[in-house]
C-alpha atoms as a PDB file:
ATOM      1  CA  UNK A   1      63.965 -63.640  20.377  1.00  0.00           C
ATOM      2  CA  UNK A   2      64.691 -61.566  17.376  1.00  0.00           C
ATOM      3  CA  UNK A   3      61.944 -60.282  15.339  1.00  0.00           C
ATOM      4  CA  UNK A   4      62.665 -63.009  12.201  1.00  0.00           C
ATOM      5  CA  UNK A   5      61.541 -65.711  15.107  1.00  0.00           C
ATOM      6  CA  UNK A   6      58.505 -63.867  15.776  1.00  0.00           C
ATOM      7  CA  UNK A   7      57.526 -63.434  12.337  1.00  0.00           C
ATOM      8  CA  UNK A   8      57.845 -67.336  11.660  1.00  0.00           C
ATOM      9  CA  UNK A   9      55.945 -68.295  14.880  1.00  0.00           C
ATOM     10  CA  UNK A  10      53.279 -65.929  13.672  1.00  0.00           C
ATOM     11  CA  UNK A  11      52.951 -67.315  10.393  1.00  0.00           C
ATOM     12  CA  UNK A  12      52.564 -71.237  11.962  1.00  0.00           C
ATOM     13  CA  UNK A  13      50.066 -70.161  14.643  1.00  0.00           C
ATOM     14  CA  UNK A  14      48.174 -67.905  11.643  1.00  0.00           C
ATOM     15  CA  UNK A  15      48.275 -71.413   9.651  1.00  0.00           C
ATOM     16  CA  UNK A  16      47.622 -73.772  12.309  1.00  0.00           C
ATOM     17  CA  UNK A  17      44.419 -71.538  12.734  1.00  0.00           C
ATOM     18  CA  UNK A  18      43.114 -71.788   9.373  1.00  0.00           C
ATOM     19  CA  UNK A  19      43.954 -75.602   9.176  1.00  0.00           C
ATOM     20  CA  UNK A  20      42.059 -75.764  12.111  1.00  0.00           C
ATOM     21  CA  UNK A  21      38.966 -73.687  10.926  1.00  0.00           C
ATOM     22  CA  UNK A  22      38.844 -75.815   7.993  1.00  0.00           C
ATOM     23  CA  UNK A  23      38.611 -78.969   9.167  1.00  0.00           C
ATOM     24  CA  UNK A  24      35.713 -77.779  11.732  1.00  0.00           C
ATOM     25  CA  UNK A  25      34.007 -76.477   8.416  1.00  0.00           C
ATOM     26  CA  UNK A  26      34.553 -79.482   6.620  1.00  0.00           C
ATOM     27  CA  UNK A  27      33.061 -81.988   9.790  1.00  0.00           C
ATOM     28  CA  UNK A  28      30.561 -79.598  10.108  1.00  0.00           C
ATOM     29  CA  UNK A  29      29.392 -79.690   6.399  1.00  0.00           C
ATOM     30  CA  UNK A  30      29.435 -83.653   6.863  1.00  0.00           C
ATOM     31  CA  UNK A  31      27.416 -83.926   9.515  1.00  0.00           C
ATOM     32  CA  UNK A  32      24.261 -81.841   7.921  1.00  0.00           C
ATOM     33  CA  UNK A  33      24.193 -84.245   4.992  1.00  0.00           C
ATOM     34  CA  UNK A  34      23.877 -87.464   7.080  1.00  0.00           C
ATOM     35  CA  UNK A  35      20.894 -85.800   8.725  1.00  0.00           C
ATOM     36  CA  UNK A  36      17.592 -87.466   6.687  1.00  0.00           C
ATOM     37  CA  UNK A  37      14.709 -85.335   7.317  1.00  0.00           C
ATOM     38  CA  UNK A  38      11.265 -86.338   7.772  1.00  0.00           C
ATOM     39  CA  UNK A  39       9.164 -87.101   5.083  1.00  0.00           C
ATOM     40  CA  UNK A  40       6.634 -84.139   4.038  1.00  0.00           C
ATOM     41  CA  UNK A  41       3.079 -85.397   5.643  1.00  0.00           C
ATOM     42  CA  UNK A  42       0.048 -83.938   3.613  1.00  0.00           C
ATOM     43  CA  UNK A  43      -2.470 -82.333   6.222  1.00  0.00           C
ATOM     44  CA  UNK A  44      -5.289 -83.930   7.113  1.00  0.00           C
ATOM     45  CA  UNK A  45      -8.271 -81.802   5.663  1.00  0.00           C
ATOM     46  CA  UNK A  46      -9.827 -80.401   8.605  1.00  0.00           C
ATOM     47  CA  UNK A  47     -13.276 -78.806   7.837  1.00  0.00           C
ATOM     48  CA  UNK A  48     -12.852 -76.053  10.514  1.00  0.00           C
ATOM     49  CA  UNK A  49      -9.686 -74.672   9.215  1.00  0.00           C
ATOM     50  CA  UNK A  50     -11.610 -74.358   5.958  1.00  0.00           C
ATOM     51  CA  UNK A  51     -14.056 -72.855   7.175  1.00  0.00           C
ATOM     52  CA  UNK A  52     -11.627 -70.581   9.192  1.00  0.00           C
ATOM     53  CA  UNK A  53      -9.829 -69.479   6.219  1.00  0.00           C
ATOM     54  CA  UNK A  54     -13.318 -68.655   4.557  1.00  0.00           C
ATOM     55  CA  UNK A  55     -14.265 -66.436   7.374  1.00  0.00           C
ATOM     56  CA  UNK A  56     -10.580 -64.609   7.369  1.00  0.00           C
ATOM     57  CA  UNK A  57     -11.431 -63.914   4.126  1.00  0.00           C
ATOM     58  CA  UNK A  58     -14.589 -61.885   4.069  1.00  0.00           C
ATOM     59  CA  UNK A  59     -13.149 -59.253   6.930  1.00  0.00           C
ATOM     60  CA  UNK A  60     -15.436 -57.510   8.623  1.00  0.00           C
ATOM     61  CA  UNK A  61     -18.483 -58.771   7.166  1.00  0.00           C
ATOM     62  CA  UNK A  62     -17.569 -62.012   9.160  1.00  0.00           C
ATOM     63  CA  UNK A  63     -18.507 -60.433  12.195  1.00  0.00           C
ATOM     64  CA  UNK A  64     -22.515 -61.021  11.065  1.00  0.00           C
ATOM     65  CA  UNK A  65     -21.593 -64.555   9.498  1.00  0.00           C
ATOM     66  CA  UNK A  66     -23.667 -67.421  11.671  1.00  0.00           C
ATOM     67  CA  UNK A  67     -21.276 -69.498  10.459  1.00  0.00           C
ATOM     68  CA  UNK A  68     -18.222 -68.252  10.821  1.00  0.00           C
ATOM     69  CA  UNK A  69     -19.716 -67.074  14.104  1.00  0.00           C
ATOM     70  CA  UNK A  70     -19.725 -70.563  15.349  1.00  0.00           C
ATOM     71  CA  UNK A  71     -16.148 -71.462  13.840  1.00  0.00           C
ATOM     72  CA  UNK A  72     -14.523 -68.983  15.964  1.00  0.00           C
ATOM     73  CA  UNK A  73     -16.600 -70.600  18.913  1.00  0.00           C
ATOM     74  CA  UNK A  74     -15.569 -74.174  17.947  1.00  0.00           C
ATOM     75  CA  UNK A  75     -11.715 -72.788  17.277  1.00  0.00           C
ATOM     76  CA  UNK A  76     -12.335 -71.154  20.863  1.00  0.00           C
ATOM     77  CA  UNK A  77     -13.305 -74.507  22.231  1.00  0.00           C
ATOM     78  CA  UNK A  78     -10.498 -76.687  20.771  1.00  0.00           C
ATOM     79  CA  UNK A  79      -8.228 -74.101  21.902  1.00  0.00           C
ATOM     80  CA  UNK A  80      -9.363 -74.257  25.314  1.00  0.00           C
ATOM     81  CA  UNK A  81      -9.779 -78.096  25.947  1.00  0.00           C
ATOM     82  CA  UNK A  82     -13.224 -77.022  26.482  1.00  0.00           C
ATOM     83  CA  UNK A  83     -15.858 -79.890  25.453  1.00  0.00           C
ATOM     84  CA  UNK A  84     -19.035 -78.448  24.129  1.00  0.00           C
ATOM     85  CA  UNK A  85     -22.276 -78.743  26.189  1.00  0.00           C
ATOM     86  CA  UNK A  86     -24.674 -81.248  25.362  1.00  0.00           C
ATOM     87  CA  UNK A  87     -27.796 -79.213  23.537  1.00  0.00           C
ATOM     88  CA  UNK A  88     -30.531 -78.715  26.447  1.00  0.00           C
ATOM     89  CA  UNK A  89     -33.394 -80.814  25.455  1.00  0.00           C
ATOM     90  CA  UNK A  90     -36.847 -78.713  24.269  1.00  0.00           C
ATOM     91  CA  UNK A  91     -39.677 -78.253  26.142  1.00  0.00           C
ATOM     92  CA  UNK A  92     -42.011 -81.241  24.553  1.00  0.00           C
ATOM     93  CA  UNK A  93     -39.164 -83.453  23.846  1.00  0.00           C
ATOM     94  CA  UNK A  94     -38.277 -86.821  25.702  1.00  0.00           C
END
């Protein structure tokens, strides 16, 4: 083969390539617009998280905060799968 042939079947495999990459870039394009997405959903207001993002909030001073004190626990809980234990009845009570 002389070096004129060589140049020419470079140039066609060099083409053939970039016809090639097109067309996968083109398919490719076409199938990420037929793909619908879900819907948004609005979050459920969930008291806890509030409560959560209250405590994140104040920093440190959370640490002393009864209430954020038992958020953490009840985040704990959920967390765990752990169901909280019924409250032991007081002396007197029936």
């Amino acid at each position: 083969m002389d070096s004129k042939m060589l140049v020419r079947l470079g140039a066609v495999i060099f083409v053939a390539i970039a016809i090639t990459a097109t067309v996968i870039e083109l398919t490719r394009q076409e199938d990420t617009a037929r793909v619908r997405t879900a819907p948004q959903l609005q979050p459920t207001a969930d008291p806890l998280q509030a409560m959560l993002r209250r405590c994140q909030g104040l920093g440190e001073a959370a640490t002393r905060d009864a209430d954020c004190l038992s958020a953490w626990a009840e985040s704990r809980d959920r967390f765990l799968g752990n169901t909280p234990a019924p409250a032991a009845p007081q002396p007197g009570e029936r």
